[in-house]
N, C-alpha and C. Protein backbone atom coordinates (compact mmCIF):
# COMPACT_ATOMS: atom_id res chain seq x y z
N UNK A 1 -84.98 1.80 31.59
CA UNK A 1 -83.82 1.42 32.31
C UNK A 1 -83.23 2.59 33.05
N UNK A 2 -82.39 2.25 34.02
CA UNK A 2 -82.06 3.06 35.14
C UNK A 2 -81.06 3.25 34.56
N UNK A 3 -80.12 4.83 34.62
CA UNK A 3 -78.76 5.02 34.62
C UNK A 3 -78.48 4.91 35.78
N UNK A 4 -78.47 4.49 37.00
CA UNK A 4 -77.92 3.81 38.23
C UNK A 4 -77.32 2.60 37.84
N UNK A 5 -76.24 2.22 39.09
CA UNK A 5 -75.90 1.17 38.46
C UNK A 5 -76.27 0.20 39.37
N UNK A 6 -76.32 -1.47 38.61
CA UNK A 6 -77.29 -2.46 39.37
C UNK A 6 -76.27 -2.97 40.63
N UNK A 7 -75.19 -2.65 40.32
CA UNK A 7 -74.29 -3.03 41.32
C UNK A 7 -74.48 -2.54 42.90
N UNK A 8 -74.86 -3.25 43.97
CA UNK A 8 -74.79 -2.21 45.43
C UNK A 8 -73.02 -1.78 46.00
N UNK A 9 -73.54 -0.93 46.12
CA UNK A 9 -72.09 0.05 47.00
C UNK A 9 -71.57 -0.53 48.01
N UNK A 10 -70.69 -0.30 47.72
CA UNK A 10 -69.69 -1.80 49.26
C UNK A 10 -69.14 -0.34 49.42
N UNK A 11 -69.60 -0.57 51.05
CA UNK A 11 -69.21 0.31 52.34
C UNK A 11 -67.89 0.36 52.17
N UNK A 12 -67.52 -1.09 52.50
CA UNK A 12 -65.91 -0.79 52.56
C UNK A 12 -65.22 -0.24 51.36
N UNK A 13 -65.34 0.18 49.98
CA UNK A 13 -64.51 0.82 49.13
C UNK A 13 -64.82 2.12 49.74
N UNK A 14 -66.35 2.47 50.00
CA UNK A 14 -66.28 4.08 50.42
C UNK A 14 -65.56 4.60 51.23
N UNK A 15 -65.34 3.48 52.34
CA UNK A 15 -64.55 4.19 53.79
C UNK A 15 -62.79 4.19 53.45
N UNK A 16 -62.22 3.19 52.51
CA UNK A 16 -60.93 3.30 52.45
C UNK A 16 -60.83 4.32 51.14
N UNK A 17 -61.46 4.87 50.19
CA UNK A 17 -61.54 5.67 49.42
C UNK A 17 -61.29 6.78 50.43
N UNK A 18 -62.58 7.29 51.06
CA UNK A 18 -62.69 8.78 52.33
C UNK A 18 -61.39 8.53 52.92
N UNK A 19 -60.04 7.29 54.16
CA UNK A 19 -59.71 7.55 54.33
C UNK A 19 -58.62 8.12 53.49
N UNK A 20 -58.41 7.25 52.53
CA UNK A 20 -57.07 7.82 51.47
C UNK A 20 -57.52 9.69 51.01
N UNK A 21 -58.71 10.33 50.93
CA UNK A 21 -58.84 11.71 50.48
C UNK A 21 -58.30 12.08 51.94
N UNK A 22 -58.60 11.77 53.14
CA UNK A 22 -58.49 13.02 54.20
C UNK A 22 -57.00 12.80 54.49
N UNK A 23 -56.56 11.93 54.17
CA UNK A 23 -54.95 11.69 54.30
C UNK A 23 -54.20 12.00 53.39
N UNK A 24 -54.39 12.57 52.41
CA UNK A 24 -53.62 12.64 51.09
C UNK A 24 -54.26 14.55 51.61
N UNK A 25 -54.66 14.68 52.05
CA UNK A 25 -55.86 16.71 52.11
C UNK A 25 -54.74 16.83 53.31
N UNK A 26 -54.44 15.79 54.54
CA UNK A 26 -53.74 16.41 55.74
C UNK A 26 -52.68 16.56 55.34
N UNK A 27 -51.91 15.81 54.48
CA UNK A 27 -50.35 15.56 54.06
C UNK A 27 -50.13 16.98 53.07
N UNK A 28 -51.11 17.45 52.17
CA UNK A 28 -51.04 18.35 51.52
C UNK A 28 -51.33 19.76 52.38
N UNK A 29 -52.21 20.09 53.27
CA UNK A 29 -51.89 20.83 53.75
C UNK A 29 -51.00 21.22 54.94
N UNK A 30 -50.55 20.18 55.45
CA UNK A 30 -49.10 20.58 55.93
C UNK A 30 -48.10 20.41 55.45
N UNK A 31 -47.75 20.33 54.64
CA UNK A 31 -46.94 20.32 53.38
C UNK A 31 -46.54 22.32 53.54
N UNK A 32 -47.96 22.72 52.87
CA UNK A 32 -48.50 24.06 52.36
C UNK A 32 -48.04 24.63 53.49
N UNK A 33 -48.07 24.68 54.99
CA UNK A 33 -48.33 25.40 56.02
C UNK A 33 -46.82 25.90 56.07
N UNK A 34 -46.58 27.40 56.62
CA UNK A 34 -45.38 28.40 56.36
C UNK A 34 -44.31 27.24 57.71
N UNK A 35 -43.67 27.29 57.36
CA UNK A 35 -42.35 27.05 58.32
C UNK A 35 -41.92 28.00 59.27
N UNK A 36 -41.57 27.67 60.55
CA UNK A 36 -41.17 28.98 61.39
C UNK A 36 -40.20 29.37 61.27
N UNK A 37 -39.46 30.59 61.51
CA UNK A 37 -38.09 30.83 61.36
C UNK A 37 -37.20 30.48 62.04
N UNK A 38 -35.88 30.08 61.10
CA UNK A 38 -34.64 29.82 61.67
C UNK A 38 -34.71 30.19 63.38
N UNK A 39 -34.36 31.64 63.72
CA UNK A 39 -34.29 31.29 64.71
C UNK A 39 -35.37 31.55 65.99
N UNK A 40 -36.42 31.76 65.43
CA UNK A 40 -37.26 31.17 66.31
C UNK A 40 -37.04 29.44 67.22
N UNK A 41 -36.81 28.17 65.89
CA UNK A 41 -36.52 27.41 66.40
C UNK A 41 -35.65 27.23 67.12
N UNK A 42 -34.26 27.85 67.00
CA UNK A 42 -33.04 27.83 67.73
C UNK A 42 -33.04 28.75 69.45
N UNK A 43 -34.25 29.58 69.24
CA UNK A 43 -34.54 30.95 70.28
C UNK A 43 -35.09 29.87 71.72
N UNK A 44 -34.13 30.32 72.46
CA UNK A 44 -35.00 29.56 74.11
C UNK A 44 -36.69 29.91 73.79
N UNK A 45 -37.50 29.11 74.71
CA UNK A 45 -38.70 29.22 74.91
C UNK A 45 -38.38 30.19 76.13
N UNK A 46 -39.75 31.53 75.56
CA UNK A 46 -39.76 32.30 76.66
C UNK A 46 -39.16 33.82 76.73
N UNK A 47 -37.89 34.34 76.01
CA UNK A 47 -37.24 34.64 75.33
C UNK A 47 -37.99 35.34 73.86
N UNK A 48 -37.71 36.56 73.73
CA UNK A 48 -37.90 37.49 72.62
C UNK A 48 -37.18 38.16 72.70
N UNK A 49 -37.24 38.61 71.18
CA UNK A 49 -36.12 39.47 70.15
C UNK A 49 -36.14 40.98 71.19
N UNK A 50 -34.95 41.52 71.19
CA UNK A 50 -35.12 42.61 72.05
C UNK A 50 -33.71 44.12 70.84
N UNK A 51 -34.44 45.11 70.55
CA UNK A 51 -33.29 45.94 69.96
C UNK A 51 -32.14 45.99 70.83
N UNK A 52 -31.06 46.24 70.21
CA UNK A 52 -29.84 46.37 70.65
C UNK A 52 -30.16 47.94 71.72
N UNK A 53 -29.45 47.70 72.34
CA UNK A 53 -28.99 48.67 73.70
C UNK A 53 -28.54 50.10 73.29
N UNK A 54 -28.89 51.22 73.59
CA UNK A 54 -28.20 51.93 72.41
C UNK A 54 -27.10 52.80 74.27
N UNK A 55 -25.73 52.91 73.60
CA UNK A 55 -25.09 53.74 74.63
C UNK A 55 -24.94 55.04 75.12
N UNK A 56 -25.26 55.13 76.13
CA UNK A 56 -26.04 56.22 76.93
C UNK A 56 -25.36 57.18 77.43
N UNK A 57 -23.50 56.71 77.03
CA UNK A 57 -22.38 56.99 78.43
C UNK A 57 -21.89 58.58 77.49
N UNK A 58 -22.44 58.76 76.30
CA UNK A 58 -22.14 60.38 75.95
C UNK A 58 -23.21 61.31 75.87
N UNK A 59 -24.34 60.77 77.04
CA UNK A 59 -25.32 61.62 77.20
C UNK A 59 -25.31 61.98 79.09
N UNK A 60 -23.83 61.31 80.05
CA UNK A 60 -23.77 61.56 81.00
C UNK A 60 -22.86 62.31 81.84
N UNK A 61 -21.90 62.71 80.67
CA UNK A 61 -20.68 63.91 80.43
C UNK A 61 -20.30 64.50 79.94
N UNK A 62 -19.60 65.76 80.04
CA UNK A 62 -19.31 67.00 79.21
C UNK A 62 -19.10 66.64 77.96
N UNK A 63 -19.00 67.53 77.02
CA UNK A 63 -18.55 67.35 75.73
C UNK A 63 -16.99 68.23 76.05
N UNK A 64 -16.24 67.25 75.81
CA UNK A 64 -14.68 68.11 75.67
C UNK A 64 -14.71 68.01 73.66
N UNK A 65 -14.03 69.62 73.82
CA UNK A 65 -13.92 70.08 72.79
C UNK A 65 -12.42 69.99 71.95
N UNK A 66 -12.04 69.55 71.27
CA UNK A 66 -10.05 70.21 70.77
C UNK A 66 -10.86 71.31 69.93
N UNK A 67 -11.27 71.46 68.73
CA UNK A 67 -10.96 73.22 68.20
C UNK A 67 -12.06 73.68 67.06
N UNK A 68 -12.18 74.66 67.43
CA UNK A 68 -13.12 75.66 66.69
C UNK A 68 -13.19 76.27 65.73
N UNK A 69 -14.00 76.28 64.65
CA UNK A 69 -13.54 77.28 63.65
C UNK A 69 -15.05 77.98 62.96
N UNK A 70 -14.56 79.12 62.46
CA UNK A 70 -15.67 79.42 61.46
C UNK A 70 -15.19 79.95 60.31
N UNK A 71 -16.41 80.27 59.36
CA UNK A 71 -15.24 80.79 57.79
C UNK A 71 -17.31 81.22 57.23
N UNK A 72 -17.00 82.12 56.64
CA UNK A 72 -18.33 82.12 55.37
C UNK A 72 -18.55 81.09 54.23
N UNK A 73 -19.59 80.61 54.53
CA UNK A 73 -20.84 79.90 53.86
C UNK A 73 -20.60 79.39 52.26
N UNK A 74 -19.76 78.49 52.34
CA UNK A 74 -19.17 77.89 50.66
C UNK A 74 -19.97 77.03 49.87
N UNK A 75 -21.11 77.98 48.88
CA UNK A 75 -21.60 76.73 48.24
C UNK A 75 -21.19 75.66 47.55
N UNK A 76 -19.80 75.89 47.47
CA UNK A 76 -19.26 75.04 46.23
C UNK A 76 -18.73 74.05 47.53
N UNK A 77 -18.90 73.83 48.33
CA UNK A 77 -18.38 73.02 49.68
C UNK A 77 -19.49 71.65 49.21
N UNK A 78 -19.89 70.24 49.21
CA UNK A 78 -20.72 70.02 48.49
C UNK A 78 -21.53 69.35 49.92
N UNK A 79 -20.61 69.20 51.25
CA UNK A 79 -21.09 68.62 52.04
C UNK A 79 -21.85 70.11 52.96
N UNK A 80 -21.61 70.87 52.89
CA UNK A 80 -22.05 72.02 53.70
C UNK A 80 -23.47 72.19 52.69
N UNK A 81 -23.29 71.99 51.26
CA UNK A 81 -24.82 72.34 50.44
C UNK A 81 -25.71 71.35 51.11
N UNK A 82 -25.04 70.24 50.74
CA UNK A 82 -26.21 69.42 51.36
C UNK A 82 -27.04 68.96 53.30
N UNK A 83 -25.89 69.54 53.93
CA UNK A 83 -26.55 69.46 55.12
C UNK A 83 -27.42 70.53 55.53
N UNK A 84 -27.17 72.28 54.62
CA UNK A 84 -28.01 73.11 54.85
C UNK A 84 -28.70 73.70 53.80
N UNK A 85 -28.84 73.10 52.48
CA UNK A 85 -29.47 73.26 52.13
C UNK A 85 -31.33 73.70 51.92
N UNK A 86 -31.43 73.87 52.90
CA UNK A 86 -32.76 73.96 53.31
C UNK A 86 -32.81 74.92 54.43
N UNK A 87 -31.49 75.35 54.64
CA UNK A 87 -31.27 76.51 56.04
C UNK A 87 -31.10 77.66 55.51
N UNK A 88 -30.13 77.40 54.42
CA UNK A 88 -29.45 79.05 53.57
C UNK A 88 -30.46 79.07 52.40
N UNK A 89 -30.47 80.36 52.72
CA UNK A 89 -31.13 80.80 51.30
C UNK A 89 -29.88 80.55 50.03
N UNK A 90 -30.27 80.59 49.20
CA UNK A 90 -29.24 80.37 47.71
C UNK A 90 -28.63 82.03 47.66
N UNK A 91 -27.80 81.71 47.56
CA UNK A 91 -26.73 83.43 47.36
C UNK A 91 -26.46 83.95 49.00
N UNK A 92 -26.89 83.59 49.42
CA UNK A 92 -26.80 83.89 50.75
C UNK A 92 -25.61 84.10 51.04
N UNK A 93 -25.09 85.79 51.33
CA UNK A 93 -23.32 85.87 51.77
C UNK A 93 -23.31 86.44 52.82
N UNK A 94 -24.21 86.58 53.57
CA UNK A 94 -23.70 86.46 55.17
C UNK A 94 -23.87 85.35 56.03
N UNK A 95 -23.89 84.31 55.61
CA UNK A 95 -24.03 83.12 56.02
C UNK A 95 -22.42 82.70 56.84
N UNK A 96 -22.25 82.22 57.72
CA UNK A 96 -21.19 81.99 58.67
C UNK A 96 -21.60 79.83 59.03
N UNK A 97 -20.63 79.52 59.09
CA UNK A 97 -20.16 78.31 59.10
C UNK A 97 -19.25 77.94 60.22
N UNK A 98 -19.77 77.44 61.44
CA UNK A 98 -19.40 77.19 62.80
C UNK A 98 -18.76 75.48 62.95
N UNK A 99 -17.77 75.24 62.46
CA UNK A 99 -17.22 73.76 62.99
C UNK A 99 -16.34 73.62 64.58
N UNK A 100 -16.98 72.92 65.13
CA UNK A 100 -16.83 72.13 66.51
C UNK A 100 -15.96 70.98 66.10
N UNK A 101 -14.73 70.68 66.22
CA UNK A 101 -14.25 69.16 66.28
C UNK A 101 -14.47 68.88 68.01
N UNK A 102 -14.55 67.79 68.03
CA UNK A 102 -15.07 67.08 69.88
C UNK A 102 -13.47 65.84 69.69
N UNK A 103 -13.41 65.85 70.84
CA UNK A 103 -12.49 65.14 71.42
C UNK A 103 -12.85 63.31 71.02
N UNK A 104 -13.62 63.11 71.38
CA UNK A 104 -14.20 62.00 71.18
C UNK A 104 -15.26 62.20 69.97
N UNK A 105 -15.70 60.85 69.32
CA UNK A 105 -16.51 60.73 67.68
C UNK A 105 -17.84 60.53 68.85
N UNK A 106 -18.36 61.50 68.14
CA UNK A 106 -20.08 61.40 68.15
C UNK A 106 -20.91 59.98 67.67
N UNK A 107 -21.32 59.66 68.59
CA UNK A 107 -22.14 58.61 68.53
C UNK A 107 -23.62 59.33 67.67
N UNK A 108 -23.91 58.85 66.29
CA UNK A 108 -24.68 59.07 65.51
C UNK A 108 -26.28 58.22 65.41
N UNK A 109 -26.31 57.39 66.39
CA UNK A 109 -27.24 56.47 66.60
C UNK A 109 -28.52 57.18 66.98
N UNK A 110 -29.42 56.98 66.33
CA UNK A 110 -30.67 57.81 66.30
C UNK A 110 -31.50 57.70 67.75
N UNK A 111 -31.64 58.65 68.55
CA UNK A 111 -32.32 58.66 69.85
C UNK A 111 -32.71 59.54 70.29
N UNK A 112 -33.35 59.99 71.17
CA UNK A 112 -34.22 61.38 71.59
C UNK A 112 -33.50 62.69 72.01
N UNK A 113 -31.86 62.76 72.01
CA UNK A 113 -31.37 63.81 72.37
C UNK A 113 -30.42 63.87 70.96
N UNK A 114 -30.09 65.28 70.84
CA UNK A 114 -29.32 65.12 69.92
C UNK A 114 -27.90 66.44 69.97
N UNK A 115 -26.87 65.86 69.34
CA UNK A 115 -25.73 67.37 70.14
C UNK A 115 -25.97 68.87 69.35
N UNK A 116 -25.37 69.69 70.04
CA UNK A 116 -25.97 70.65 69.61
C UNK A 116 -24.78 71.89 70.16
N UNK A 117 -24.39 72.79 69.27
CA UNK A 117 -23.30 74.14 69.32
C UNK A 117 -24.06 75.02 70.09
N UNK A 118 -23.11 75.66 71.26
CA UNK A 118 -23.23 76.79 72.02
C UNK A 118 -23.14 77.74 71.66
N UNK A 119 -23.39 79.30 70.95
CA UNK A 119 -22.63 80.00 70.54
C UNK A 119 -22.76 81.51 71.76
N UNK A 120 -22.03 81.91 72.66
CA UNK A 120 -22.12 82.80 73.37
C UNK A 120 -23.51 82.45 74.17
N UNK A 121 -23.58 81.99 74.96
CA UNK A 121 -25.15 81.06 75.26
C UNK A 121 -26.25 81.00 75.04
N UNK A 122 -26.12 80.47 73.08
CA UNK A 122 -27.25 80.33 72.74
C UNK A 122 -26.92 78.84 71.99
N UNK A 123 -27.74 78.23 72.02
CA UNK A 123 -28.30 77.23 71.20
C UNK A 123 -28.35 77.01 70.24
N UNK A 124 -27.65 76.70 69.20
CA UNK A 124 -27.76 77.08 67.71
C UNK A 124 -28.78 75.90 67.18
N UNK A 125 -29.95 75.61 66.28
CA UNK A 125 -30.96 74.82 66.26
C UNK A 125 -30.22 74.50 64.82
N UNK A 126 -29.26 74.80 64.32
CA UNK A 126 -28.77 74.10 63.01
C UNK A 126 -27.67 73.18 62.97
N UNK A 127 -27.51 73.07 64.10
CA UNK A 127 -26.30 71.89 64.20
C UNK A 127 -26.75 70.67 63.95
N UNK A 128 -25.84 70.53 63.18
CA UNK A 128 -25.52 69.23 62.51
C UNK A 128 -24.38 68.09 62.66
N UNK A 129 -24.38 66.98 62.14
CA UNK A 129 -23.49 66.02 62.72
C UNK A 129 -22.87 66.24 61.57
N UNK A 130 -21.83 66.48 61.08
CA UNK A 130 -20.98 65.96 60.00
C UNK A 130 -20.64 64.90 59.21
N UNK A 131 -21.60 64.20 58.83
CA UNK A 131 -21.19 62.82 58.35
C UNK A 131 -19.94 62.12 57.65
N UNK A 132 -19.55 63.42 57.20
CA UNK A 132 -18.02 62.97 56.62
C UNK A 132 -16.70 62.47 57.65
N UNK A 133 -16.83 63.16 58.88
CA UNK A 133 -15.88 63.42 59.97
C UNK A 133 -16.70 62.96 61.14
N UNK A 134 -16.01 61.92 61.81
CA UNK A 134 -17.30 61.30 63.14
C UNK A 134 -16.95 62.29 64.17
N UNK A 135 -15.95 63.33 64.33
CA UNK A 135 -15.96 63.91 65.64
C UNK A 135 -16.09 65.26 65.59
N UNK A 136 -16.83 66.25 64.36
CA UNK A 136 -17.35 67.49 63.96
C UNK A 136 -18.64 68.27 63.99
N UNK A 137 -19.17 68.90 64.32
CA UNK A 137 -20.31 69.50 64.64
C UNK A 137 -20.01 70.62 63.69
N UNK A 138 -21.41 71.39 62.93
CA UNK A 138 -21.50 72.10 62.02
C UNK A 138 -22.92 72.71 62.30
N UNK A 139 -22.42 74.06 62.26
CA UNK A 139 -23.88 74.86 62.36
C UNK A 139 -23.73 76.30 61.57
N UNK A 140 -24.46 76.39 60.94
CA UNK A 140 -24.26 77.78 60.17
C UNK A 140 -25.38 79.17 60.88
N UNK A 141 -24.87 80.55 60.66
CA UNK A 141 -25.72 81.32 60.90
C UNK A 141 -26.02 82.16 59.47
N UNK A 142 -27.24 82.54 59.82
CA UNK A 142 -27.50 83.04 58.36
C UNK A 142 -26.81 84.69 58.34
N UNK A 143 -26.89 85.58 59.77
CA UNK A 143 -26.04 86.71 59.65
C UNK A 143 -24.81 86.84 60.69
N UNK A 144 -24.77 87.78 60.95
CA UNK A 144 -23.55 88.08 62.06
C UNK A 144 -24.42 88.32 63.35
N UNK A 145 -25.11 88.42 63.40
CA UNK A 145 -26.25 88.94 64.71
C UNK A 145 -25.52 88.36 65.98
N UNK A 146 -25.48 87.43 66.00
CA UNK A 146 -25.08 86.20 66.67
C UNK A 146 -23.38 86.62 67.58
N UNK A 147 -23.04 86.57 66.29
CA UNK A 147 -21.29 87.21 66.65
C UNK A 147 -20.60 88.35 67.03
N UNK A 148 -19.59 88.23 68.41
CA UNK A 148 -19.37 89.24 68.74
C UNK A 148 -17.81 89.33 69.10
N UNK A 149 -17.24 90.44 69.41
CA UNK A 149 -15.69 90.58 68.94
C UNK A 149 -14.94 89.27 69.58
N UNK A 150 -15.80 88.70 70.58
CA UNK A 150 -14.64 87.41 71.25
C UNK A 150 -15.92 86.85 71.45
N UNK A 151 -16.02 85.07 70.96
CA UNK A 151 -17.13 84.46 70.84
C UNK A 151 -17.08 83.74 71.70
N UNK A 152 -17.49 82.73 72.39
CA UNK A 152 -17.55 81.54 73.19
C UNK A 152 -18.04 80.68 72.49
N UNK A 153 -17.78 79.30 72.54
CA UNK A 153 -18.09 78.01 71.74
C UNK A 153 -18.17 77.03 72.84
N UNK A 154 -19.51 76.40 73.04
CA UNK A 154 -19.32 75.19 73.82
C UNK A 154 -20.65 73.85 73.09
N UNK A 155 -20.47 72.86 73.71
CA UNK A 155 -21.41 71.83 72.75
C UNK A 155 -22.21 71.06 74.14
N UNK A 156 -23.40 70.40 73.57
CA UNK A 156 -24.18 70.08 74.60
C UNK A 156 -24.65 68.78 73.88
N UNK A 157 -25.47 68.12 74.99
CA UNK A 157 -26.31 67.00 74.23
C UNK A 157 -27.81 67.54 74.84
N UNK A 158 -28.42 67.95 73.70
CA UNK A 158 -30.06 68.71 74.16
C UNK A 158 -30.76 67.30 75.60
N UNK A 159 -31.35 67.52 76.53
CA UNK A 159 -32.37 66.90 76.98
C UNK A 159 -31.57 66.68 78.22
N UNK A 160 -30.37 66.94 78.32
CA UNK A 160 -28.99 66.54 79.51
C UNK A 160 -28.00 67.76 79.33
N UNK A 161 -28.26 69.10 79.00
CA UNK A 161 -27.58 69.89 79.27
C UNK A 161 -26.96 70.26 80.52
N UNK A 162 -27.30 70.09 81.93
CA UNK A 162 -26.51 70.26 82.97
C UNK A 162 -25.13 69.11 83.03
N UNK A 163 -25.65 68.18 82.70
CA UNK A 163 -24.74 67.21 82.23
C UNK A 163 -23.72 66.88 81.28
N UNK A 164 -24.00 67.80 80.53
CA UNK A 164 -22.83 67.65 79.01
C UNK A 164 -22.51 68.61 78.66
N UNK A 165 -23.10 69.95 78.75
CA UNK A 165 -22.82 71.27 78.78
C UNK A 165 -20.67 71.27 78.51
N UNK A 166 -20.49 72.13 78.05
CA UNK A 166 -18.41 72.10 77.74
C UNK A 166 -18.16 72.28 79.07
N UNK A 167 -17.09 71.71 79.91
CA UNK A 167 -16.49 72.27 80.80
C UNK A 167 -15.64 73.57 80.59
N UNK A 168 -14.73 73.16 79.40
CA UNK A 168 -14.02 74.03 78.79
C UNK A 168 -13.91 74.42 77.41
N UNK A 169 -14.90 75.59 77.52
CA UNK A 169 -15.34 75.89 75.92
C UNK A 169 -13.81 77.03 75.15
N UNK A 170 -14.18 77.10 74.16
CA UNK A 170 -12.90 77.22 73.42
C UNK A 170 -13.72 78.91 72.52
N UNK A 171 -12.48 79.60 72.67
CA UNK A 171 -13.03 81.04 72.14
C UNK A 171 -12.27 81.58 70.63
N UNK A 172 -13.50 81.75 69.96
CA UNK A 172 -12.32 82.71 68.50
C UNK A 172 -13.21 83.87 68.71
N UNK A 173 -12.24 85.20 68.01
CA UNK A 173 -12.40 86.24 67.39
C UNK A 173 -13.21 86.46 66.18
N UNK A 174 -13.86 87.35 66.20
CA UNK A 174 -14.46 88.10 64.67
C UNK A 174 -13.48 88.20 63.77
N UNK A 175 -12.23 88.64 64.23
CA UNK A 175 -11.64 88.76 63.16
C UNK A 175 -10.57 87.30 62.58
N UNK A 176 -11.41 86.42 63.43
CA UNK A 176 -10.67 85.35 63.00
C UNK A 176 -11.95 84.21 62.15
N UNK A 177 -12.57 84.71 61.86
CA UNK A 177 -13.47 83.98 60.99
C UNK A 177 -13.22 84.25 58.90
N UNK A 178 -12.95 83.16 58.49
CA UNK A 178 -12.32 83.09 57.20
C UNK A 178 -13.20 83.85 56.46
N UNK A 179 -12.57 84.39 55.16
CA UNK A 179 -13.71 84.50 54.02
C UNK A 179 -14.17 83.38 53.22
């Protein structure tokens, strides 16, 4: 005897069987399939995401300055450790500490130019933004080399210096730098 069975196969259970699998397989995999995002759906056709604009208008004029200061190199300062930490050597006591306040708050938005302290016309490559204070510039020197009996102070935005350069830079003394 045959384990087949004597019964013949009716077509028609096979074909409404097959359609109920491929319909129950389509329903399940779009079911499964990711959803688009919020606002993609809501987004015009045509139309893509674009970064915000970043503002350009304190990279097309002077830096006006209100006031200047310097003082020696305070480790116990905790915001001066941490912005130069990696500039001063540890014990370091000829270290000098150059703050710029600017008239207007520094736009801190990350972009290809960045501001930067004049000191007697040089460039100081350690300036820093102050994060505590939005309208301060901070640059330390490691000796006095730099400094001379009447200093000049002016601020720039690197990459547009004819352009932002101080109109009116602001001057201290040697002997007006703190201990």
């Amino acid at each position: 005897m045959s384990m087949m069975s004597n019964f013949p196969a009716d077509g028609r259970r096979r074909r409404i069987g097959f359609a109920l699998f491929a319909a129950l397989t389509v329903l399940c995999v779009g079911a499964c399939a990711p959803k688009p995002p919020e606002a993609a759906a809501t987004r015009p056709v045509g139309t893509s995401e674009r970064p915000p604009t970043i503002d350009r208008s304190a990279l097309t004029r002077p830096v006006a300055l209100r006031a200047v200061t310097a003082a020696q190199f305070d480790w116990r300062d905790a915001v001066l450790t941490r912005l130069f930490r990696r500039v001063v050597p540890e014990g370091a006591v000829e270290a000098i500490v150059i703050r710029v306040h600017t008239v207007d708050p520094i736009d801190s938005t990350p972009r290809a130019s960045i501001p930067a302290i004049v000191l007697n016309g040089t460039v100081l490559k350690t300036t820093r933004v102050d994060p505590t204070v939005g309208n301060q510039l901070v640059a330390v020197l490691l000796d006095r080399t730099l400094i001379k009996e009447r200093n000049i102070v002016a601020a720039v935005w690197l990459g547009n210096e004819t352009a932002t350069l101080t109109r009116n830079p602001l001057v201290f003394t040697s002997s007006e730098i703190r201990p």
